[in-house]
C-alpha atoms as a PDB file:
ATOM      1  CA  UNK A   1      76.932 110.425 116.889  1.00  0.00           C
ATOM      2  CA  UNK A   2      76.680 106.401 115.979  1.00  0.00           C
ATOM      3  CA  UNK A   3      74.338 107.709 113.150  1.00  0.00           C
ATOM      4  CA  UNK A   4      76.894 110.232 111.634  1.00  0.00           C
ATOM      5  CA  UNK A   5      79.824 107.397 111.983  1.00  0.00           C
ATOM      6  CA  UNK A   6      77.770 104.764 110.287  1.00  0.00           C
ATOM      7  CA  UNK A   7      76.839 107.074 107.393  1.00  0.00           C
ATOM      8  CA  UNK A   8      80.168 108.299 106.632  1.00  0.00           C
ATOM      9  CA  UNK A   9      81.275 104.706 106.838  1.00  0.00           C
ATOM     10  CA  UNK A  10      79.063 103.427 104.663  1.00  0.00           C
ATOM     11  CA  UNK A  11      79.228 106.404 102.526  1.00  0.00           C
ATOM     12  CA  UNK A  12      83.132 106.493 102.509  1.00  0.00           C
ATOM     13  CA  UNK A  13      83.193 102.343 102.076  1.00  0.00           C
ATOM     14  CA  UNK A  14      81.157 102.683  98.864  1.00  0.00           C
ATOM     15  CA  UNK A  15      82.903 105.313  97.454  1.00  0.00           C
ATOM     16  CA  UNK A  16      86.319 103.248  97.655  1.00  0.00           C
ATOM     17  CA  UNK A  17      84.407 100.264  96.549  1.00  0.00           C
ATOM     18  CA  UNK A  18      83.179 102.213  93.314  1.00  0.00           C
ATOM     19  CA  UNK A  19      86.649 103.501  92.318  1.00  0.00           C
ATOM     20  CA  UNK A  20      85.560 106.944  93.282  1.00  0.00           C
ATOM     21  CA  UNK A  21      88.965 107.896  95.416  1.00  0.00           C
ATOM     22  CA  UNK A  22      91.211 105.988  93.580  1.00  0.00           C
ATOM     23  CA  UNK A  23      92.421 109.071  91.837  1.00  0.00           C
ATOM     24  CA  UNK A  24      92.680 110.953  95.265  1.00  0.00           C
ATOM     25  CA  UNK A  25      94.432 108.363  97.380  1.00  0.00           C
ATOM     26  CA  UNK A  26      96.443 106.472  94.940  1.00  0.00           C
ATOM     27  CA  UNK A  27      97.111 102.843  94.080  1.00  0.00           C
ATOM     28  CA  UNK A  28     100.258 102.908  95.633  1.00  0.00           C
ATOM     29  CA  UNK A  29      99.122 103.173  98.937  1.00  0.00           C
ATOM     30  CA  UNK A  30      97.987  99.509  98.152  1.00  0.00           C
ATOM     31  CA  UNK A  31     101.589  98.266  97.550  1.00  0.00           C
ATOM     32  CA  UNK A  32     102.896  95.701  99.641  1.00  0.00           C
ATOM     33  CA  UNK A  33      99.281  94.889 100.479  1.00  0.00           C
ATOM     34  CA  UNK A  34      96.912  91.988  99.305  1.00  0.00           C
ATOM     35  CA  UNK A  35      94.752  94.540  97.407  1.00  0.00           C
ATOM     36  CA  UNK A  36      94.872  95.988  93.761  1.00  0.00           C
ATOM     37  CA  UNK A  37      91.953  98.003  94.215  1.00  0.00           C
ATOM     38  CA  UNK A  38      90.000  99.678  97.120  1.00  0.00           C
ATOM     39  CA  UNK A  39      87.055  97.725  96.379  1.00  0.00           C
ATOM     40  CA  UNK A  40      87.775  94.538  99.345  1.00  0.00           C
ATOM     41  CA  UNK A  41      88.406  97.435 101.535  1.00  0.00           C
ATOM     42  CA  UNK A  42      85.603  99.462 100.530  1.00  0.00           C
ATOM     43  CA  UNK A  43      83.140  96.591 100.890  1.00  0.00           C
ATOM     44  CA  UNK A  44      84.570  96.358 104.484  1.00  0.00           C
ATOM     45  CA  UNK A  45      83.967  99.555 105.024  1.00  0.00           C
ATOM     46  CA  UNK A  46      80.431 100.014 104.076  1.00  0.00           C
ATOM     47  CA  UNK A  47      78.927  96.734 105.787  1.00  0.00           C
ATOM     48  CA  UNK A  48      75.629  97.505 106.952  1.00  0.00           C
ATOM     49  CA  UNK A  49      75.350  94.914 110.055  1.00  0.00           C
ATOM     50  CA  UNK A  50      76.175  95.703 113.237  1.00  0.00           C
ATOM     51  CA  UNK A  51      79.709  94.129 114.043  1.00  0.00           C
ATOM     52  CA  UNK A  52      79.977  91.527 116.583  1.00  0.00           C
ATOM     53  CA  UNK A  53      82.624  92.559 119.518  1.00  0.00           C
ATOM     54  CA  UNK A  54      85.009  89.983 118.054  1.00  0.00           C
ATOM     55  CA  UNK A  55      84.794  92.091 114.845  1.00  0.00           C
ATOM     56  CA  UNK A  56      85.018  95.416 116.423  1.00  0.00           C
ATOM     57  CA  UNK A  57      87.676  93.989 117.947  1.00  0.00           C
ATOM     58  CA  UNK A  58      89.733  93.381 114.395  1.00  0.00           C
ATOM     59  CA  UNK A  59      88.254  96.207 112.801  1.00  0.00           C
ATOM     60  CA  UNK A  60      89.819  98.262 115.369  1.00  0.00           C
ATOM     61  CA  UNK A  61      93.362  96.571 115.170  1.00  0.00           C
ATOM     62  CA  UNK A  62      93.293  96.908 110.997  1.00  0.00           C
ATOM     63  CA  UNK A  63      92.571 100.689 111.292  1.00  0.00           C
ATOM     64  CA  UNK A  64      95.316 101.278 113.838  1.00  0.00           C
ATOM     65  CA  UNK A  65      97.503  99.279 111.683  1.00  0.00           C
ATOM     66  CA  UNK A  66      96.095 100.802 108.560  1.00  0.00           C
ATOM     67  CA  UNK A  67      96.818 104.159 110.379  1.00  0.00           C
ATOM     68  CA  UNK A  68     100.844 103.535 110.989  1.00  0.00           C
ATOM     69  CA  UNK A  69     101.125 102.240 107.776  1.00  0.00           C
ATOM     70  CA  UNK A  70      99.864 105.527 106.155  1.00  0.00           C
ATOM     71  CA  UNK A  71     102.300 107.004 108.873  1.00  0.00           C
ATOM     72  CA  UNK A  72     104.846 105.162 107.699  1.00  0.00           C
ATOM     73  CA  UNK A  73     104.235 105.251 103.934  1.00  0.00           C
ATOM     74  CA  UNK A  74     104.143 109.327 104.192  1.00  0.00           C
ATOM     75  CA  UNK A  75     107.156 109.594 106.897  1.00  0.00           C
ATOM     76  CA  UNK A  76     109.696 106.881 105.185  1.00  0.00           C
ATOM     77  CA  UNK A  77     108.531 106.065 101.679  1.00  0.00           C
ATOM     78  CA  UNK A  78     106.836 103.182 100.293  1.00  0.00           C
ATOM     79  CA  UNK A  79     107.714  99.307 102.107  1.00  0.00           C
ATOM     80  CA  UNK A  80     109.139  97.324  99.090  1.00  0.00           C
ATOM     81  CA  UNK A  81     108.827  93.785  99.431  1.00  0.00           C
ATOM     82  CA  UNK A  82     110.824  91.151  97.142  1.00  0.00           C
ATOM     83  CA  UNK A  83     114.605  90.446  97.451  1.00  0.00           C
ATOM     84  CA  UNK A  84     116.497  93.392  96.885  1.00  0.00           C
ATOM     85  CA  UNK A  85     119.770  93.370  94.656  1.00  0.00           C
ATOM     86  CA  UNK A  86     122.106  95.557  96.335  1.00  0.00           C
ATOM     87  CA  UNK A  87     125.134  94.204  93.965  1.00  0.00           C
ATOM     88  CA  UNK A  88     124.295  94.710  89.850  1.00  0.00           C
END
């Protein structure tokens, strides 16, 4: 099972590093984030070493907050950020 996890990681990581999903997921998704691309992710994603527990650690918190996000994103819209003008 560690095998099939680490290949699709790796697999999945360097196909958002490449651009490949861009299409299928979406820039927008990014908005609000430090990213422009999937490619920082991606990189992330695909590491080859094994993670240290600290890492695991962090990896698991930035998936579950990767997760709500993508929760919220589809449930409530995209999270602007900026002042908003609510008098023109």
């Amino acid at each position: 099972m560690d095998g099939f996890v680490a290949a699709t990681a790796v697999g999945g990581g360097a196909a958002l590093a490449a651009g490949l999903e861009d299409d299928h997921l979406g820039l927008d998704l990014l908005s609000g984030t430090a990213f422009t691309s999937y490619l920082w992710p991606g990189v992330a994603l695909a590491r080859l070493s094994e993670p240290t527990p600290t890492e695991r650690l962090y990896l698991a918190a930035a998936a579950a907050m990767a997760g709500l996000g993508l929760f919220a994103v589809r449930r409530h819209g995209p999270v602007r950020s900026g002042p908003r003008n609510s008098r023109s």
